[in-house]
N, C-alpha and C. Protein backbone atom coordinates (compact mmCIF):
# COMPACT_ATOMS: atom_id res chain seq x y z
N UNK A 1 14.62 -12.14 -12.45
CA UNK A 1 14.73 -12.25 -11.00
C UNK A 1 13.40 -12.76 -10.44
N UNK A 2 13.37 -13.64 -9.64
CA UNK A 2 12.18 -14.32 -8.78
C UNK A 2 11.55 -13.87 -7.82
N UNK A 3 10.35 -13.54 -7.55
CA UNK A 3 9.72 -13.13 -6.17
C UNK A 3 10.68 -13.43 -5.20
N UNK A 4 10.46 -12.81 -4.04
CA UNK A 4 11.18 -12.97 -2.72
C UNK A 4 9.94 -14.35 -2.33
N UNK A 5 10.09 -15.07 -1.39
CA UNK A 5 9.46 -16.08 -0.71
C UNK A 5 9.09 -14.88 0.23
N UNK A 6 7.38 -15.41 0.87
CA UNK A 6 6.76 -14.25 1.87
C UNK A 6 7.53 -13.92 3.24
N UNK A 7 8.42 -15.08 3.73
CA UNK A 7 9.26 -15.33 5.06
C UNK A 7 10.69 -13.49 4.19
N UNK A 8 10.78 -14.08 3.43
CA UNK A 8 12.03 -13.06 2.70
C UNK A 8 11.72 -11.72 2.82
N UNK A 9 10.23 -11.52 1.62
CA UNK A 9 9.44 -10.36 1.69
C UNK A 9 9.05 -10.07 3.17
N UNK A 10 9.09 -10.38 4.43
CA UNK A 10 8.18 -10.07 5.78
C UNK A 10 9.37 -9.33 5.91
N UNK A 11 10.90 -9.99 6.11
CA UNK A 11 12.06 -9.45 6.54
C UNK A 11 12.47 -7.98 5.83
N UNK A 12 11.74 -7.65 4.58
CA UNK A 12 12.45 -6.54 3.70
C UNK A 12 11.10 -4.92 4.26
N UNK A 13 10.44 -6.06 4.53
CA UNK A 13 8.97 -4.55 4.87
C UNK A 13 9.39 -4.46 6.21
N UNK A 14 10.00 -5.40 6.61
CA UNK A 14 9.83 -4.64 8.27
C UNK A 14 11.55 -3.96 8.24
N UNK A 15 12.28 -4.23 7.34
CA UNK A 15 13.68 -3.58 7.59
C UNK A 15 13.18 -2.55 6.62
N UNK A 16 12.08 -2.00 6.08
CA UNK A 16 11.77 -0.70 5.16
C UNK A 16 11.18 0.25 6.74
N UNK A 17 10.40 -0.35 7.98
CA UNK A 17 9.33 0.19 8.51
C UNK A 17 8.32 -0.38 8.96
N UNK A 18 8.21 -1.11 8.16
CA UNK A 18 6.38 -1.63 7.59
C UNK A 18 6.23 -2.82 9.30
N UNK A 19 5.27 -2.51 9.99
CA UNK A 19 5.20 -3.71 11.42
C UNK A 19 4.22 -5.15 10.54
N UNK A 20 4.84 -6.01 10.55
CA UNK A 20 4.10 -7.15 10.00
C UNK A 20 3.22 -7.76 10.70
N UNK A 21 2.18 -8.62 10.91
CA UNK A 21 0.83 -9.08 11.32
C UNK A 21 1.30 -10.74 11.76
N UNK A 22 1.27 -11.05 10.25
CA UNK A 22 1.45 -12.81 9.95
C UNK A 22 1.69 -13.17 8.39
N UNK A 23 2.56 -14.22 8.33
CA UNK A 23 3.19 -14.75 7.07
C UNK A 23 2.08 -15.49 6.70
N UNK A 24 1.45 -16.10 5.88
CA UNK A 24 0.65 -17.14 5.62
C UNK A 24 0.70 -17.04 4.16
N UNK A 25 0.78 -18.00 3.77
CA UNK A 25 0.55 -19.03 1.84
C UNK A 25 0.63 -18.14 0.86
N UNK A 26 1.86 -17.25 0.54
CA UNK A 26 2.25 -16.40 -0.24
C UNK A 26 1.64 -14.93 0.17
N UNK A 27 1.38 -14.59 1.33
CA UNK A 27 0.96 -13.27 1.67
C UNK A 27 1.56 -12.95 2.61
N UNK A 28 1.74 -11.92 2.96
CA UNK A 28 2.57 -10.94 4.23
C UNK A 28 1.09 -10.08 4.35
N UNK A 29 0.83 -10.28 5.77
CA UNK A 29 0.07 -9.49 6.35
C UNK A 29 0.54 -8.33 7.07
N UNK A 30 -0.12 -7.00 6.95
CA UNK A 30 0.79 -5.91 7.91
C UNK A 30 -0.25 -5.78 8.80
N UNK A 31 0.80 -4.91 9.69
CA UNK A 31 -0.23 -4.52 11.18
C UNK A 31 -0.54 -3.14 11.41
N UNK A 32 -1.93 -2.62 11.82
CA UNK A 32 -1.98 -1.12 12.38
C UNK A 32 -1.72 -1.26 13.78
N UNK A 33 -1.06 -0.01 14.21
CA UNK A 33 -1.20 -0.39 15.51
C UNK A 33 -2.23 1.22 15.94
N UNK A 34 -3.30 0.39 16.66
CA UNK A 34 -4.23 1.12 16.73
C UNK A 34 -4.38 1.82 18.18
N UNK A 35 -3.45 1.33 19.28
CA UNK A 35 -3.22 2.23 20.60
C UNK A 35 -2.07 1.29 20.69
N UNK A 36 -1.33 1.59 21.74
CA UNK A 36 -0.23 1.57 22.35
C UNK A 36 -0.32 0.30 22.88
N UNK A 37 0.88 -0.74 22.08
CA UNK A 37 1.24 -2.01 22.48
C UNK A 37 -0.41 -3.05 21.90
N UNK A 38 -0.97 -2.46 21.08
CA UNK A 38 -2.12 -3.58 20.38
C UNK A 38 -2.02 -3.08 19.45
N UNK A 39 -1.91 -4.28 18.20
CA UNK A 39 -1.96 -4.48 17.44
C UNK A 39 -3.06 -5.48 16.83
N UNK A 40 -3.32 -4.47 15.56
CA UNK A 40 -4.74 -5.31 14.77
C UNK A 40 -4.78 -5.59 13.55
N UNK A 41 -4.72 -6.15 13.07
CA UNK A 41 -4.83 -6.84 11.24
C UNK A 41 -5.26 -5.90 10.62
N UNK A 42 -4.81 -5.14 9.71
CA UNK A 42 -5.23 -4.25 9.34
C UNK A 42 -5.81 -4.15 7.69
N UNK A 43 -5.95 -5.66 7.46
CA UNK A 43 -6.67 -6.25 6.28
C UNK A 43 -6.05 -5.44 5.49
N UNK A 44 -4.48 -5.33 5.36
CA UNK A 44 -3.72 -4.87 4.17
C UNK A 44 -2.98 -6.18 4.08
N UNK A 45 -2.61 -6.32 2.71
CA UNK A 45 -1.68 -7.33 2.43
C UNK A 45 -1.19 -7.62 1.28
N UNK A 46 0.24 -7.49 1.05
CA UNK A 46 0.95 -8.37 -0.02
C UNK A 46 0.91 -9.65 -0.61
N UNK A 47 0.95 -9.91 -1.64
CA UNK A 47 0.19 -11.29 -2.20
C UNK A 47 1.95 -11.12 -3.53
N UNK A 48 2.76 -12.54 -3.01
CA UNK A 48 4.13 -12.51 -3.53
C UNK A 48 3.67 -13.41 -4.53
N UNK A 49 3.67 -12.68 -5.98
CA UNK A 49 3.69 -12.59 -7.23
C UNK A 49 4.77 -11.88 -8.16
N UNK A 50 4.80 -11.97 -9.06
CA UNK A 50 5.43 -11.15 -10.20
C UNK A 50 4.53 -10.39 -11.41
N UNK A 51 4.17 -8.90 -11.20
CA UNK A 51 4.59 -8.44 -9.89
C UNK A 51 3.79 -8.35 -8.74
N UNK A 52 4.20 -8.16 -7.97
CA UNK A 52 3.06 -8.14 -6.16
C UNK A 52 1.93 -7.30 -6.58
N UNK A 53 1.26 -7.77 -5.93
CA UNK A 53 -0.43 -7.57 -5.54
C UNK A 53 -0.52 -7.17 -4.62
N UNK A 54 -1.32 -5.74 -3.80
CA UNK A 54 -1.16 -4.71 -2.82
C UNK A 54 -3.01 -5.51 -2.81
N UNK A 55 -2.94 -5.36 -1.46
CA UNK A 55 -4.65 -5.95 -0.96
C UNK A 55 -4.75 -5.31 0.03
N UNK A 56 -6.13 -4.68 0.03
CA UNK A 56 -6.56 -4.12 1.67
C UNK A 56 -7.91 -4.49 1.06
N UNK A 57 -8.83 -4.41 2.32
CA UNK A 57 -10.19 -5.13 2.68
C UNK A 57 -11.12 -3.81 3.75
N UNK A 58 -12.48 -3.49 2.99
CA UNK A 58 -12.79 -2.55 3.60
C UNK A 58 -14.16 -3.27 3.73
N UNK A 59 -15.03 -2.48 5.13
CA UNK A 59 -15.96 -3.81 5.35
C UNK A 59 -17.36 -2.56 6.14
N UNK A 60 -18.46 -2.96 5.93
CA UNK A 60 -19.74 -1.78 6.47
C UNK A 60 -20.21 -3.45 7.24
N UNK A 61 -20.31 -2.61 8.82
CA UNK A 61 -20.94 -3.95 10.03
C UNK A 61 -22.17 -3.39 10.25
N UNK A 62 -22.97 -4.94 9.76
CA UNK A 62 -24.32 -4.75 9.73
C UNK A 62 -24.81 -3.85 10.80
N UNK A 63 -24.63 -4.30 11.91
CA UNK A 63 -24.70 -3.46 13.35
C UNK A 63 -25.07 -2.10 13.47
N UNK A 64 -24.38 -1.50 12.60
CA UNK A 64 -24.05 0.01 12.47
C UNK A 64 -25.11 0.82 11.59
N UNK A 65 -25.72 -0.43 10.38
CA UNK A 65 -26.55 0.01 9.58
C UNK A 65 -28.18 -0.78 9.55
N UNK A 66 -28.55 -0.29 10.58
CA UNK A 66 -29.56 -1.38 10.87
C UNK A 66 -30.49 -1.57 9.94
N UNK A 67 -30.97 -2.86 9.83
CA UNK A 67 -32.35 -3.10 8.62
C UNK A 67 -31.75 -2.80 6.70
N UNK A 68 -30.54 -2.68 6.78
CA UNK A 68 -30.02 -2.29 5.47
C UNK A 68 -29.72 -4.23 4.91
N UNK A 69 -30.22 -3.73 3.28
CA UNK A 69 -29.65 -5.29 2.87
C UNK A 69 -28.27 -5.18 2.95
N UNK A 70 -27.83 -6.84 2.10
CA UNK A 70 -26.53 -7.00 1.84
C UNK A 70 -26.39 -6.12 0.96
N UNK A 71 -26.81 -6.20 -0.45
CA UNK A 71 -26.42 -5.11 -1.42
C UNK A 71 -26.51 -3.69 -0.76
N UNK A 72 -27.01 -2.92 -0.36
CA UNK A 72 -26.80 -1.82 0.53
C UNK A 72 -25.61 -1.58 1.03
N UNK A 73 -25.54 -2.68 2.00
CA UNK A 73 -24.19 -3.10 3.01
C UNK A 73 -22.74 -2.85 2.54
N UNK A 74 -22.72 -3.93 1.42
CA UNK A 74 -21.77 -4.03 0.03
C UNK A 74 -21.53 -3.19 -0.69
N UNK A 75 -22.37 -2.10 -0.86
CA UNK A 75 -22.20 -0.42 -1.47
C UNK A 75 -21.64 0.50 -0.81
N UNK A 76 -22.03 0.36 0.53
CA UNK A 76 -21.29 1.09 1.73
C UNK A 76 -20.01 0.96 1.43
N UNK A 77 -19.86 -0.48 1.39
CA UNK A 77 -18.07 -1.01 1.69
C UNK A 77 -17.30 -0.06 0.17
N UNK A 78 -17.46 -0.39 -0.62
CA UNK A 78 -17.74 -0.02 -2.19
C UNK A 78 -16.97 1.92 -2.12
N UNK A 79 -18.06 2.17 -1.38
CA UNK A 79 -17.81 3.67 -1.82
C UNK A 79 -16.51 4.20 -1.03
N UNK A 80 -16.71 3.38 0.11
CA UNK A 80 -15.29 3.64 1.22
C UNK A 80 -13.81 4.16 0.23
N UNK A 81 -13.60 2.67 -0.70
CA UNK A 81 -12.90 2.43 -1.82
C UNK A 81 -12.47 3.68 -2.98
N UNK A 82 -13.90 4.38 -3.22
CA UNK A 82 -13.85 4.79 -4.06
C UNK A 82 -12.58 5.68 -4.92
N UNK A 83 -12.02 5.97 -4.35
CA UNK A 83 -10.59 7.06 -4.25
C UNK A 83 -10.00 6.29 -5.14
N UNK A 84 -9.70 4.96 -4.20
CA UNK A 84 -8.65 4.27 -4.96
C UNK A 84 -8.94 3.34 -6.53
N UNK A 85 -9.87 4.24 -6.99
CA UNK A 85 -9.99 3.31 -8.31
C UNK A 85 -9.11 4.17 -8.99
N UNK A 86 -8.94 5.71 -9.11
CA UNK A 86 -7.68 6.12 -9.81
C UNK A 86 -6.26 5.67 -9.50
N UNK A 87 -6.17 5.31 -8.73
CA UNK A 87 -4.72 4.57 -8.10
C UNK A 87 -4.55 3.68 -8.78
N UNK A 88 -5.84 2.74 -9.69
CA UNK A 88 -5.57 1.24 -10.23
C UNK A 88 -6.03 -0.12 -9.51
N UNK A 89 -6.80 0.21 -8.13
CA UNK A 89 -7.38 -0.74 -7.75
C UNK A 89 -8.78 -0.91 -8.23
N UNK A 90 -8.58 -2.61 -7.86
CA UNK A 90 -10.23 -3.08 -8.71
C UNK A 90 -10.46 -3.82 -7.49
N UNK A 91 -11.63 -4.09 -7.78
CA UNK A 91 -12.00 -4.99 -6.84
C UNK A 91 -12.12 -6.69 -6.84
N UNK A 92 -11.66 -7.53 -5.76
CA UNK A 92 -11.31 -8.52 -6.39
C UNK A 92 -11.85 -9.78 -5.98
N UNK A 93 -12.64 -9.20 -4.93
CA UNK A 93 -13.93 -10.16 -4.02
C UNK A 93 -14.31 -9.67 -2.93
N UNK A 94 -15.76 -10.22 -2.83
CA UNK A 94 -16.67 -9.94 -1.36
C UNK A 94 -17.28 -10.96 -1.14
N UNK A 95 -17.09 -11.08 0.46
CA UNK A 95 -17.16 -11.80 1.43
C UNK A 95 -18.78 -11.61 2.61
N UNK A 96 -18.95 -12.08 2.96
CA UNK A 96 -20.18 -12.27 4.49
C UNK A 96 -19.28 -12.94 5.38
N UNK A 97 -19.00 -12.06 6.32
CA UNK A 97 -18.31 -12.53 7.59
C UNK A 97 -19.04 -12.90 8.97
N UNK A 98 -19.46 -13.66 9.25
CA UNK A 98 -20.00 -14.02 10.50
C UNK A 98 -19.26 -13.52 11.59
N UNK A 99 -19.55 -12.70 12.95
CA UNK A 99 -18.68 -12.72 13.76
C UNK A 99 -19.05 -12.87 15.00
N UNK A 100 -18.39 -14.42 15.37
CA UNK A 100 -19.31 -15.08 16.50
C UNK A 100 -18.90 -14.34 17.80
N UNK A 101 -19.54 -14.79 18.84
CA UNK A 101 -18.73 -15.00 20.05
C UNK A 101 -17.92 -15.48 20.65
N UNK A 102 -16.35 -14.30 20.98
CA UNK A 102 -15.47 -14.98 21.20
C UNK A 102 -15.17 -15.65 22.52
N UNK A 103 -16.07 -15.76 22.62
CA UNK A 103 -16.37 -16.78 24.53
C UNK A 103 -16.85 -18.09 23.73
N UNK A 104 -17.09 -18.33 22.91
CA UNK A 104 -18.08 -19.83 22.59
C UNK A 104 -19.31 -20.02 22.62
N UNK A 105 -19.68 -19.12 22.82
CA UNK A 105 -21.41 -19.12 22.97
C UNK A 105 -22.38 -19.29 21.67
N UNK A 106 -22.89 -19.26 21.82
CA UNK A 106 -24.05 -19.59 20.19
C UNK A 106 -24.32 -18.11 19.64
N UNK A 107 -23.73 -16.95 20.43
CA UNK A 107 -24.46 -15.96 19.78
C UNK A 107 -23.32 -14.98 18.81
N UNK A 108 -24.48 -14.75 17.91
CA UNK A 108 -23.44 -13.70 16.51
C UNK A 108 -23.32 -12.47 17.04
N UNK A 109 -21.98 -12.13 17.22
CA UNK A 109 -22.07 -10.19 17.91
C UNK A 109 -22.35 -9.38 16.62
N UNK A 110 -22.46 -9.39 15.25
CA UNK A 110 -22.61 -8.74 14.34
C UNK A 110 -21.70 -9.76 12.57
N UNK A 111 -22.39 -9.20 11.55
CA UNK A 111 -21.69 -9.63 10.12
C UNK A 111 -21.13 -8.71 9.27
N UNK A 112 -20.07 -8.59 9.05
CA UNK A 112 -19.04 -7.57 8.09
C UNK A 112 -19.74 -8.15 7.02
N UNK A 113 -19.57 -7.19 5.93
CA UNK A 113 -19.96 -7.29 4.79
C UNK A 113 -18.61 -6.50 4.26
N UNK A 114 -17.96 -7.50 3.54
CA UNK A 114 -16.21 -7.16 3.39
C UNK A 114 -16.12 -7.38 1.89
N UNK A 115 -15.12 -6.25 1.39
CA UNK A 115 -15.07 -6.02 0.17
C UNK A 115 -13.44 -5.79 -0.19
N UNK A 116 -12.91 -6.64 -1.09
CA UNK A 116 -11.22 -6.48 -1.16
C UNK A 116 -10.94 -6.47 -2.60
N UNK A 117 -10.05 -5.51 -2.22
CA UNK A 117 -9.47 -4.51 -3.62
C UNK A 117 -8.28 -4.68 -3.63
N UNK A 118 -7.57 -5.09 -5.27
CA UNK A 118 -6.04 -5.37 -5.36
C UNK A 118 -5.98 -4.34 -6.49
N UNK A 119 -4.48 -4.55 -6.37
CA UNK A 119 -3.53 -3.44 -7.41
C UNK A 119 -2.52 -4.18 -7.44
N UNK A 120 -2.13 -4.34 -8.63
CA UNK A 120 -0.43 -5.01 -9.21
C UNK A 120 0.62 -4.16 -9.11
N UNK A 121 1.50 -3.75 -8.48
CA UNK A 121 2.66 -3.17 -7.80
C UNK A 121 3.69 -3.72 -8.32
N UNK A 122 4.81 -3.12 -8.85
CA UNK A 122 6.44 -3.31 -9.15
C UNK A 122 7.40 -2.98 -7.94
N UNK A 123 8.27 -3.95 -7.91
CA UNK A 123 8.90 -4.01 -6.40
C UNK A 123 9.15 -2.64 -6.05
N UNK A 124 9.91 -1.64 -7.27
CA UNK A 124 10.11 -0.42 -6.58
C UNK A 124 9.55 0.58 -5.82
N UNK A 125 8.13 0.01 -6.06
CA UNK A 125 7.16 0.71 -6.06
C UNK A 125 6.24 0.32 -4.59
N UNK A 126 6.57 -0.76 -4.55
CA UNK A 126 5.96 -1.52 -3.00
C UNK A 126 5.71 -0.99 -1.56
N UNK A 127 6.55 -0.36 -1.40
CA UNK A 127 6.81 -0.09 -0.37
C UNK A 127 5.62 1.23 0.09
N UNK A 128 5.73 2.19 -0.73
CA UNK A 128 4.75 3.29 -1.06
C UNK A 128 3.54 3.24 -1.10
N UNK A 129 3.39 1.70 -1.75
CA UNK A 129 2.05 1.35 -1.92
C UNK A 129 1.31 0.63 -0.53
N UNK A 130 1.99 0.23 0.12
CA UNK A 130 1.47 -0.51 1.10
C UNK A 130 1.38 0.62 2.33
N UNK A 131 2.06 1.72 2.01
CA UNK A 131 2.07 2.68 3.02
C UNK A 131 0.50 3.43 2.52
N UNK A 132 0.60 3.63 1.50
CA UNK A 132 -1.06 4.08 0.74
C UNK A 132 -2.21 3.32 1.32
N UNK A 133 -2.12 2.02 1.07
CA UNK A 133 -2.74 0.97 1.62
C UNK A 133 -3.23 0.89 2.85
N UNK A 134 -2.17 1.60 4.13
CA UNK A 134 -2.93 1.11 5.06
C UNK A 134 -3.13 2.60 5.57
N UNK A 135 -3.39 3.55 4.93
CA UNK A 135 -3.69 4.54 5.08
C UNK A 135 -5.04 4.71 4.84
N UNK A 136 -5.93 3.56 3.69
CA UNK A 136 -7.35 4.22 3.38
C UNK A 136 -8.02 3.70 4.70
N UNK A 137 -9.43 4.33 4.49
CA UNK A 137 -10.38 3.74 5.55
C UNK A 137 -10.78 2.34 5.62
N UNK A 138 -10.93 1.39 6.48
CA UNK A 138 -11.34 0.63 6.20
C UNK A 138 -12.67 0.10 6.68
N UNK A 139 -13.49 0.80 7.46
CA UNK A 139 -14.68 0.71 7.55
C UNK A 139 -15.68 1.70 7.16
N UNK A 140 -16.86 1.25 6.66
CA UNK A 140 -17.89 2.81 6.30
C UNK A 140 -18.72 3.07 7.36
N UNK A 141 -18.44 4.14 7.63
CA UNK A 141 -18.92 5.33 8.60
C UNK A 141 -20.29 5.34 9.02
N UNK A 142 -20.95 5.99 9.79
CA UNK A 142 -22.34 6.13 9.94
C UNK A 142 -22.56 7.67 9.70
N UNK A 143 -21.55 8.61 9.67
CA UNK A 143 -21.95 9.90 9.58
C UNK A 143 -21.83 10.36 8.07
């Protein structure tokens, strides 16, 4: 039996529950909804393979940790994670996120230092997992 196409898979998570984000190039993005009537990317996501790939993205903003390097930064993000290495997630890339101003202006409001962790999932199993998924933290803390 063949992967679902991500348009297929969007239709089966949201008739499970699951509020979807955006379809894009073999991934289903889901959504948190973080107050009432907004919704935010919640850097979880399905990646339609055989079998699926469960992705969430956890990220330490420079902002928060002042004068800390990247490697610092990147450890932060790291430990957030840590839980889920018994679950079977690895880690599967990190990123430097610039995050400009969303007026257009020349100035940087702060840089994520973003770290994303997959796990290979069996369809039966999907659904559970993505509920796991957008359950961890995804930013590291200051306290």
């Amino acid at each position: 039996m063949s992967s679902p196409t991500p348009t297929e898979l969007s239709k089966q998570l949201t008739a499970a529950g699951l509020e979807v984000f955006r379809v894009q190039a073999g991934r289903v993005h889901l959504a948190d909804r973080v107050r009432e009537n907004l919704i935010m990317d919640s850097g979880v996501s399905v990646i339609t393979a055989d079998p699926f790939v469960v992705r969430f993205v956890v990220r330490a903003q420079a902002s928060h940790f002042s004068g800390e390097s990247a490697d610092a930064l990147f450890a932060r993000a790291r430990r957030v994670a840590e839980s889920s290495a018994a679950r079977g997630y690895r880690e599967a890339e990190s990123a430097v996120v610039p995050i400009k101003d969303p007026g257009g202006g020349p100035g940087l409001l702060d840089t994520w230092y973003e770290v994303a962790f997959e796990r290979a999932v069996e369809a039966g199993a999907l659904v559970e997992e993505l509920k796991y998924a957008l359950g961890v933290e995804k930013s590291a803390g200051t306290g």
